[in-house]
C-alpha atoms as a PDB file:
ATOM      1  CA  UNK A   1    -159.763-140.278-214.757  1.00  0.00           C
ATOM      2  CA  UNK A   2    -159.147-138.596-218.160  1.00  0.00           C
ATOM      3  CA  UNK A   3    -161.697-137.868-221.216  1.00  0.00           C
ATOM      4  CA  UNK A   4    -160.695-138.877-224.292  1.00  0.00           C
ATOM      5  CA  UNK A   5    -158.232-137.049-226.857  1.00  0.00           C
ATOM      6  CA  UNK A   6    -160.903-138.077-229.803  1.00  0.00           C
ATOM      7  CA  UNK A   7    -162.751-134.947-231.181  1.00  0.00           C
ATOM      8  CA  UNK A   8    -166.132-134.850-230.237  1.00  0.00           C
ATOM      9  CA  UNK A   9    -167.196-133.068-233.647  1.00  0.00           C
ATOM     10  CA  UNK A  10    -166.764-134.008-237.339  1.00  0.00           C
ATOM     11  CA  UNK A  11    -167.212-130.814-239.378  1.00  0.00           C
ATOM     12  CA  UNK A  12    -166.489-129.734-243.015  1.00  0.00           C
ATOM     13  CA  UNK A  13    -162.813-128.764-243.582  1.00  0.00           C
ATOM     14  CA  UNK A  14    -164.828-126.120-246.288  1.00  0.00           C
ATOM     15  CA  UNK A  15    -166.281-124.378-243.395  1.00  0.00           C
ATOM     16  CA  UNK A  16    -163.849-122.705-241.070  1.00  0.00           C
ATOM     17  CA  UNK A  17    -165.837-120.708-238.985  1.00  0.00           C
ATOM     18  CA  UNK A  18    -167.486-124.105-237.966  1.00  0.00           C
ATOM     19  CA  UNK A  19    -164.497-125.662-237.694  1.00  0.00           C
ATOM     20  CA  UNK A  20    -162.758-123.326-235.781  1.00  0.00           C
ATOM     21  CA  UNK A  21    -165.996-123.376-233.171  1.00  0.00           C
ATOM     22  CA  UNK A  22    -165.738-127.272-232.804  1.00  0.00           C
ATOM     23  CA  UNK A  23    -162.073-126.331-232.137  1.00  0.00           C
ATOM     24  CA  UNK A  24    -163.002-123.875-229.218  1.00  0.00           C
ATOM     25  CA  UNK A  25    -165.533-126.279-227.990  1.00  0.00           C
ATOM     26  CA  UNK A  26    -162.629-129.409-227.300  1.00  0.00           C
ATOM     27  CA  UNK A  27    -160.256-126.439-225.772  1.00  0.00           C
ATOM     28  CA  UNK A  28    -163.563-125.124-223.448  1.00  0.00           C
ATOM     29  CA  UNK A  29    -163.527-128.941-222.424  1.00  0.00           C
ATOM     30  CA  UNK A  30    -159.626-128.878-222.014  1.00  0.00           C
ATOM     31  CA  UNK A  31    -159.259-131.271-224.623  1.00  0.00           C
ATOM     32  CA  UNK A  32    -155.906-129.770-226.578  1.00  0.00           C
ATOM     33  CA  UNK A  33    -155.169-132.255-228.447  1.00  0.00           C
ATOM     34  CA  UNK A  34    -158.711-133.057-229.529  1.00  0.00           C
ATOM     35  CA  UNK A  35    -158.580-129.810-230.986  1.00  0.00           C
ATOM     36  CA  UNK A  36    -155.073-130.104-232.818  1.00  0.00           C
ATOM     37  CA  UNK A  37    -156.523-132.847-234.167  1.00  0.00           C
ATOM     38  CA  UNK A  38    -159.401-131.566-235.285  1.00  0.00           C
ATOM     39  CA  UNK A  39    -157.465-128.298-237.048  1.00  0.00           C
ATOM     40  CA  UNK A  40    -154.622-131.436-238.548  1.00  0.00           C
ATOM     41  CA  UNK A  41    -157.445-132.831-240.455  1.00  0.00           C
ATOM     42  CA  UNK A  42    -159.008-130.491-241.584  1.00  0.00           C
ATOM     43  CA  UNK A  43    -155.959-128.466-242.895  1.00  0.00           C
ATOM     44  CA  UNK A  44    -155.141-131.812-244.785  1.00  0.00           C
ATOM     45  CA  UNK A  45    -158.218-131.498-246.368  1.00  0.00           C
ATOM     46  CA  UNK A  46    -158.129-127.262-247.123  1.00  0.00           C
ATOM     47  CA  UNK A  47    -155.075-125.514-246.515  1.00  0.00           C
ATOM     48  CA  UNK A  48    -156.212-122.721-244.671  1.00  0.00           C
ATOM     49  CA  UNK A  49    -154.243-120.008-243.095  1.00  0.00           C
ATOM     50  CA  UNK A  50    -156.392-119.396-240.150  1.00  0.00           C
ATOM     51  CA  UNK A  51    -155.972-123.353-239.548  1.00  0.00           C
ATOM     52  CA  UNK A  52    -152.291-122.967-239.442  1.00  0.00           C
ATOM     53  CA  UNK A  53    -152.634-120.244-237.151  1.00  0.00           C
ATOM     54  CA  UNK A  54    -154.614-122.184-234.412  1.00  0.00           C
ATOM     55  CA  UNK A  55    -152.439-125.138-235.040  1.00  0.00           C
ATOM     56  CA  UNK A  56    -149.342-123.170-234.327  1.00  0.00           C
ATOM     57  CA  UNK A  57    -150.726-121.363-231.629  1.00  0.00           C
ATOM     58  CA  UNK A  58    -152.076-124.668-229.392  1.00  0.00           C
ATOM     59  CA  UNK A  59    -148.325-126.407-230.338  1.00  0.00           C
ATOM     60  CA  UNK A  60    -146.973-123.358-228.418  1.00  0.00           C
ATOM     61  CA  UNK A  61    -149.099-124.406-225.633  1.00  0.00           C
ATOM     62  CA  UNK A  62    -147.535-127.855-225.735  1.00  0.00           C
ATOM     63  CA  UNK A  63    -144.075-126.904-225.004  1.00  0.00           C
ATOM     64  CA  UNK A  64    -144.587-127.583-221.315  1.00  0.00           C
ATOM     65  CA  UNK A  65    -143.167-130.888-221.703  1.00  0.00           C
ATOM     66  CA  UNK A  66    -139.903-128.396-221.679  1.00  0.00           C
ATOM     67  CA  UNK A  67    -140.865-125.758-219.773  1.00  0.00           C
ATOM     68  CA  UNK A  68    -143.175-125.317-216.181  1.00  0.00           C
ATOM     69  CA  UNK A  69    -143.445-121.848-216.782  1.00  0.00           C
ATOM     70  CA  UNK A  70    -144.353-121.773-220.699  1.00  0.00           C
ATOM     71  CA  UNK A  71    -147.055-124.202-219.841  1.00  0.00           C
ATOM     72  CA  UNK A  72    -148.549-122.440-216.982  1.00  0.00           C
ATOM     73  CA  UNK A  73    -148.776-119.124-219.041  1.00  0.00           C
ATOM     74  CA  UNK A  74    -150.234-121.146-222.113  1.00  0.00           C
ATOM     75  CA  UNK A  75    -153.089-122.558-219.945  1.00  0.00           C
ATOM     76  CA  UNK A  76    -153.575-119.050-217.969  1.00  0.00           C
ATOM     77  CA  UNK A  77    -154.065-117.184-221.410  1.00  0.00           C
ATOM     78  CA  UNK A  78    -156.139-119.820-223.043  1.00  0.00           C
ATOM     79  CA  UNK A  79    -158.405-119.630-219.676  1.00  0.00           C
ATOM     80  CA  UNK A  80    -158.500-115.764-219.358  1.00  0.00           C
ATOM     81  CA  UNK A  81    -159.452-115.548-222.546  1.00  0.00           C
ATOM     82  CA  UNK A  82    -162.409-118.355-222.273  1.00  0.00           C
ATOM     83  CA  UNK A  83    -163.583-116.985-218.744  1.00  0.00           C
ATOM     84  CA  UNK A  84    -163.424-113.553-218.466  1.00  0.00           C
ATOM     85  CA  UNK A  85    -164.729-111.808-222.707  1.00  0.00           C
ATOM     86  CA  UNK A  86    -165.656-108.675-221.196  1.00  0.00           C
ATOM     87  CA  UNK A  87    -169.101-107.580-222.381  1.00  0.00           C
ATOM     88  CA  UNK A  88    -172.992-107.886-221.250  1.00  0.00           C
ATOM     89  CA  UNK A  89    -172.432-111.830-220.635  1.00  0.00           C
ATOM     90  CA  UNK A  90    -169.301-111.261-218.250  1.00  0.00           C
ATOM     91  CA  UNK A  91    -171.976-109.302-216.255  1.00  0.00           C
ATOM     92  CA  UNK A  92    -174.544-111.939-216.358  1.00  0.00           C
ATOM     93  CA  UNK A  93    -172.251-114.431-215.088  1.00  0.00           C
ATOM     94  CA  UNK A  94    -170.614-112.588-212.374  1.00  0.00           C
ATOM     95  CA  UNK A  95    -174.591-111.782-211.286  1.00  0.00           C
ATOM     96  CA  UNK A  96    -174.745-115.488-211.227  1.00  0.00           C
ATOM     97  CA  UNK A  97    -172.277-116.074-209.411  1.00  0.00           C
ATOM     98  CA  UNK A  98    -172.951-113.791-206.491  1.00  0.00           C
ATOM     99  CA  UNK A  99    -176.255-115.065-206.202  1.00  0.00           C
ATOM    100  CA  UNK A 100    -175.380-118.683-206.198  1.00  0.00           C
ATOM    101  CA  UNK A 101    -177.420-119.722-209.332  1.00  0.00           C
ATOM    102  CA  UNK A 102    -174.211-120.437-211.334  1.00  0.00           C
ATOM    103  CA  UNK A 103    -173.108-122.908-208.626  1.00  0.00           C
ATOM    104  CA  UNK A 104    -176.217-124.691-208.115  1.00  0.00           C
ATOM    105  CA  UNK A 105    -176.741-125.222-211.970  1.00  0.00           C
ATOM    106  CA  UNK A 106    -172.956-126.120-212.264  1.00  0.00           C
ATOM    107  CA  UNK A 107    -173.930-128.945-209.063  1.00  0.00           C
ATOM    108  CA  UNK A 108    -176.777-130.132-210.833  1.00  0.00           C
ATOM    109  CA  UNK A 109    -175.256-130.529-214.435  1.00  0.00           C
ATOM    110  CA  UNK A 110    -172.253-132.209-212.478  1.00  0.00           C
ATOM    111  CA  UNK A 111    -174.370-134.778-210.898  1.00  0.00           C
ATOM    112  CA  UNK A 112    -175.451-136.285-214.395  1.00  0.00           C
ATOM    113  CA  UNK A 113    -172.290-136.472-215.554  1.00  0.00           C
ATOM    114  CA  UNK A 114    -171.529-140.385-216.069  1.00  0.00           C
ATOM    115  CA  UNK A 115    -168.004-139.545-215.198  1.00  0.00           C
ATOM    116  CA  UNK A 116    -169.161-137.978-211.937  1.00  0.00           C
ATOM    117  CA  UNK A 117    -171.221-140.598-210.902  1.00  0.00           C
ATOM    118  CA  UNK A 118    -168.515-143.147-211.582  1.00  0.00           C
ATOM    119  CA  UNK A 119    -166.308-141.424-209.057  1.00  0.00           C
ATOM    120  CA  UNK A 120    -169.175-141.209-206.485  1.00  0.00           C
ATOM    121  CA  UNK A 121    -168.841-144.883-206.711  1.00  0.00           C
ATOM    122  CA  UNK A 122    -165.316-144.912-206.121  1.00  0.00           C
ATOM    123  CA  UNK A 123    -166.311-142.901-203.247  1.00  0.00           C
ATOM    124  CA  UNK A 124    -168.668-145.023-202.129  1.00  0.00           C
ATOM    125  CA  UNK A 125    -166.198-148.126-202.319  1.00  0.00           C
ATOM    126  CA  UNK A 126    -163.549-146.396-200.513  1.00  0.00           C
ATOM    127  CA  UNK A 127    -165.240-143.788-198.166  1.00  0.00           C
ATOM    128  CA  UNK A 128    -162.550-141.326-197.968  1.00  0.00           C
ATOM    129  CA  UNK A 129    -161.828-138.245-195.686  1.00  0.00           C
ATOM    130  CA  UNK A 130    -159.473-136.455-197.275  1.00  0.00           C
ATOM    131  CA  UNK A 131    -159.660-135.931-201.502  1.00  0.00           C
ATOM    132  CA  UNK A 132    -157.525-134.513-203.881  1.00  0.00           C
ATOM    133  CA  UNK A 133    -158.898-132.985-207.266  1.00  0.00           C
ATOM    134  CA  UNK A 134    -156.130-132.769-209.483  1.00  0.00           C
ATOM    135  CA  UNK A 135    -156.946-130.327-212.037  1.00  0.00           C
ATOM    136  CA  UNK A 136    -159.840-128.788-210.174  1.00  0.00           C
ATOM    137  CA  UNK A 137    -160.781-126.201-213.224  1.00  0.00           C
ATOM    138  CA  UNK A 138    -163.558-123.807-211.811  1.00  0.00           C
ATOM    139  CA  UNK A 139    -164.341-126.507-208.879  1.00  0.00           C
ATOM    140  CA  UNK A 140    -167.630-127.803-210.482  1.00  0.00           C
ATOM    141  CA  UNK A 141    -166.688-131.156-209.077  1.00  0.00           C
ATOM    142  CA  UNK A 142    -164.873-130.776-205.832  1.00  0.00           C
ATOM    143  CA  UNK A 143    -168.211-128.602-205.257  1.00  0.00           C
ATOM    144  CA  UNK A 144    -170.359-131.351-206.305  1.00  0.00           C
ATOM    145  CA  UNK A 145    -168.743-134.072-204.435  1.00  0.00           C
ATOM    146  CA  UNK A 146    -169.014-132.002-201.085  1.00  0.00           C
ATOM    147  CA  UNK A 147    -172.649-131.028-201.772  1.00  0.00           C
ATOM    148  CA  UNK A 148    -173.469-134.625-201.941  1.00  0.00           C
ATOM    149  CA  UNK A 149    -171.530-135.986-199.423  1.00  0.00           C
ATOM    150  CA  UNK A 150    -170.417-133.273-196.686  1.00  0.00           C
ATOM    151  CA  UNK A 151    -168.309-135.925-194.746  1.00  0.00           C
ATOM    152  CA  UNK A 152    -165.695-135.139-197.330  1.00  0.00           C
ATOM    153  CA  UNK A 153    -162.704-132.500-197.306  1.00  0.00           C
ATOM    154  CA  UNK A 154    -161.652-131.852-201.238  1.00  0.00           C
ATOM    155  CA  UNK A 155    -158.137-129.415-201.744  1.00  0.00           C
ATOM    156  CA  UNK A 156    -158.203-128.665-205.553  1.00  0.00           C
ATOM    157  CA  UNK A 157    -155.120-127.872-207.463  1.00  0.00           C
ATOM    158  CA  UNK A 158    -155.749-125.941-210.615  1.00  0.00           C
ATOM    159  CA  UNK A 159    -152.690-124.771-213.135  1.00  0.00           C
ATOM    160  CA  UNK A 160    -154.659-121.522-213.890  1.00  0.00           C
ATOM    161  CA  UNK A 161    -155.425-118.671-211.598  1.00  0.00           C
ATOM    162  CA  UNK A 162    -158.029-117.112-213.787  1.00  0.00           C
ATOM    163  CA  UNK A 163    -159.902-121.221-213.101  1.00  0.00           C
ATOM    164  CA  UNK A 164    -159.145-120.476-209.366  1.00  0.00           C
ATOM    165  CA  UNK A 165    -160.265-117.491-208.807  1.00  0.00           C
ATOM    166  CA  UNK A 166    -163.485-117.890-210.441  1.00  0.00           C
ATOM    167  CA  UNK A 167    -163.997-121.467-208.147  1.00  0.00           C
ATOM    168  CA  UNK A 168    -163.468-119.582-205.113  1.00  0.00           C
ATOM    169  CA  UNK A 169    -166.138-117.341-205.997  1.00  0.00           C
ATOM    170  CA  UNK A 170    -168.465-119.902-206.722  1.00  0.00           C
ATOM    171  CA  UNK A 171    -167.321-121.904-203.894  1.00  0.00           C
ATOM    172  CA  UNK A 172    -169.960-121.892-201.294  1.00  0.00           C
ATOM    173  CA  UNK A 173    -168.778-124.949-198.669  1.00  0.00           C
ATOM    174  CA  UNK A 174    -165.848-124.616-196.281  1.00  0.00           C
ATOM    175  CA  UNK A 175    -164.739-127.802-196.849  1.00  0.00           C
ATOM    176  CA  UNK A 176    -163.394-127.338-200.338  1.00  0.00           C
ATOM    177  CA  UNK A 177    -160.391-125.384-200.993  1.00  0.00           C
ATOM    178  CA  UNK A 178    -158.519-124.506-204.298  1.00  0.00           C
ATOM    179  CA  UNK A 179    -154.915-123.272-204.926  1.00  0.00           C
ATOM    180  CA  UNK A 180    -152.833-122.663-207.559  1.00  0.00           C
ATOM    181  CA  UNK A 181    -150.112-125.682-208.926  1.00  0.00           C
ATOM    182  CA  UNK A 182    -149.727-128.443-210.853  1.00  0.00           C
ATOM    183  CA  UNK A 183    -150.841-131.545-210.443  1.00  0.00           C
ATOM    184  CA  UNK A 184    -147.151-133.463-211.204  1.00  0.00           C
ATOM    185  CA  UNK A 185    -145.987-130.684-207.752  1.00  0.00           C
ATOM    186  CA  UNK A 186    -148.728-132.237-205.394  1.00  0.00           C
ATOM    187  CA  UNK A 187    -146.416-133.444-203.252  1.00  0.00           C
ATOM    188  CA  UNK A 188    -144.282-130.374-202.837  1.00  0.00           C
ATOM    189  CA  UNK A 189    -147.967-128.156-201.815  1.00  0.00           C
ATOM    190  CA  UNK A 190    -149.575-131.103-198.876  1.00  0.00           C
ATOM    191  CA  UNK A 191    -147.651-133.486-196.469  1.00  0.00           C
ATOM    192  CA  UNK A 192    -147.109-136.943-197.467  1.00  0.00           C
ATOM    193  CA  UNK A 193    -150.399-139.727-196.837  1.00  0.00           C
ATOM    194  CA  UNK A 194    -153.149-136.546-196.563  1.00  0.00           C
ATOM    195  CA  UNK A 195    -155.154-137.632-199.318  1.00  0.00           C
ATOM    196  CA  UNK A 196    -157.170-140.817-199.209  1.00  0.00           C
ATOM    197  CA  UNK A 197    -158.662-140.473-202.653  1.00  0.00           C
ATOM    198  CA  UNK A 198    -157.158-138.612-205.876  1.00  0.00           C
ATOM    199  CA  UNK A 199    -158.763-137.774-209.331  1.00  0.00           C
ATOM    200  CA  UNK A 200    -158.596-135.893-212.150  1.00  0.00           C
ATOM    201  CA  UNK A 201    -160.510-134.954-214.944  1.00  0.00           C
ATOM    202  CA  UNK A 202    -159.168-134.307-218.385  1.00  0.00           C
ATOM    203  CA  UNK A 203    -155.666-133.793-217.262  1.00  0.00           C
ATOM    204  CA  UNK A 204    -153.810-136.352-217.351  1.00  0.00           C
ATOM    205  CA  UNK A 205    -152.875-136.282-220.778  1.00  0.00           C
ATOM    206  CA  UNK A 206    -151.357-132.517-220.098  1.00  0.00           C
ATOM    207  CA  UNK A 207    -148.462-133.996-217.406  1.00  0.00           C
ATOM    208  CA  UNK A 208    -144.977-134.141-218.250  1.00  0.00           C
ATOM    209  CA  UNK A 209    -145.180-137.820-217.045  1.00  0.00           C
ATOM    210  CA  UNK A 210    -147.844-139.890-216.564  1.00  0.00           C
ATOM    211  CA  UNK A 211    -146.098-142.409-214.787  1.00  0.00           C
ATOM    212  CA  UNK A 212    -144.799-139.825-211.996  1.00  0.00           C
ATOM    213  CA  UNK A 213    -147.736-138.079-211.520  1.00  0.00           C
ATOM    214  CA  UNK A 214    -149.587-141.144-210.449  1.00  0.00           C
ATOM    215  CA  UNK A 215    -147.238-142.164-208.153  1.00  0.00           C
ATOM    216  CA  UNK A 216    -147.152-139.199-206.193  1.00  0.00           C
ATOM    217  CA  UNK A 217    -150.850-138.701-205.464  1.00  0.00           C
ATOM    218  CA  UNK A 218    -150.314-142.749-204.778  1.00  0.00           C
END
């Protein structure tokens, strides 16, 4: 499963704080190119140097169709920086996160999530033991799945420590685990036939190839 690359937000090329908000929101959602094109059009419609600048900086990120390595320290910067602004909000969230709120709010948003609830269906249809989240992010959904139906196991994979770290904090059932990797390298981290359900949410369109990828959580 993959969200869509169309920008969520129409705003006024005139007003480039707004812009470059809507363009923070689409990365905060891991939509990258969402948010290129949201900067594209709107620097076709005002040059503006601090649109070239964000344009330039996400097409750095995009050179992981070359390089592993380029990619995984694109994604780790662009999630440090998201996760971790130091300040009195950092301490408000780690509070939340020690005493559980932040995972039973992130549980609860989760399970109203149309996309959610379209792979509890899947679930439903296929009643797996084993699951793979591809792309696990801060584990909002491997945690979700788990809380609402403990007969599952869930391994997420997660291209950015700063997203792993901060899901193993949050985590509070022993039958989800995250690690590190890429979801293309599945195959190389768990033995072959382990997973009797994969997904993935808003990653797909970040793989080297499509095509590949699919085949080896197949």
């Amino acid at each position: 499963m993959s969200q869509s690359t169309t920008p969520a937000l129409a705003v006024d090329p005139a007003d480039v704080d707004g812009v470059i908000q809507a363009v923070r929101f689409e990365l905060y959602r891991e939509n990258i190119y969402g948010a290129l094109e949201i900067l594209e059009a709107a620097h076709a419609a005002r040059p503006e140097p601090r649109y070239a600048e964000q344009m330039a900086r996400i097409r750095s990120w995009l050179g992981h169709l070359e390089s592993r390595e380029a990619y995984v320290a694109a994604q780790e910067e662009q999630y440090k920086g998201l996760r971790w602004k130091m300040g009195l909000k950092l301490l408000e969230k780690r509070l939340r996160m020690l005493s559980g709120k932040k995972t039973r709010k992130m549980i609860e948003r989760r399970g109203r999530d149309p996309e959610f609830q379209e792979l509890e269906r899947e679930v439903e249809a296929v009643r797996p033991r084993r699951v793979l989240d591809a792309g696990s992010g801060e584990g909002g959904v491997a945690m979700a799945l788990c809380a609402r139906h403990p007969e599952l196991s869930v391994d997420g994979v997660e291209v950015s420590f700063t997203n792993v770290k901060i899901a193993r904090q949050l985590n509070r059932w022993p039958s989800v685990t995250f690690r590190q990797g890429l979801a293309e390298e599945v195959h190389e981290y768990f033995e072959a036939g382990r997973f009797d359900l994969a997904y993935s949410f808003a990653v797909l369109e970040h793989v080297r190839d499509v095509d590949a990828t699919v085949a080896v959580h197949h």
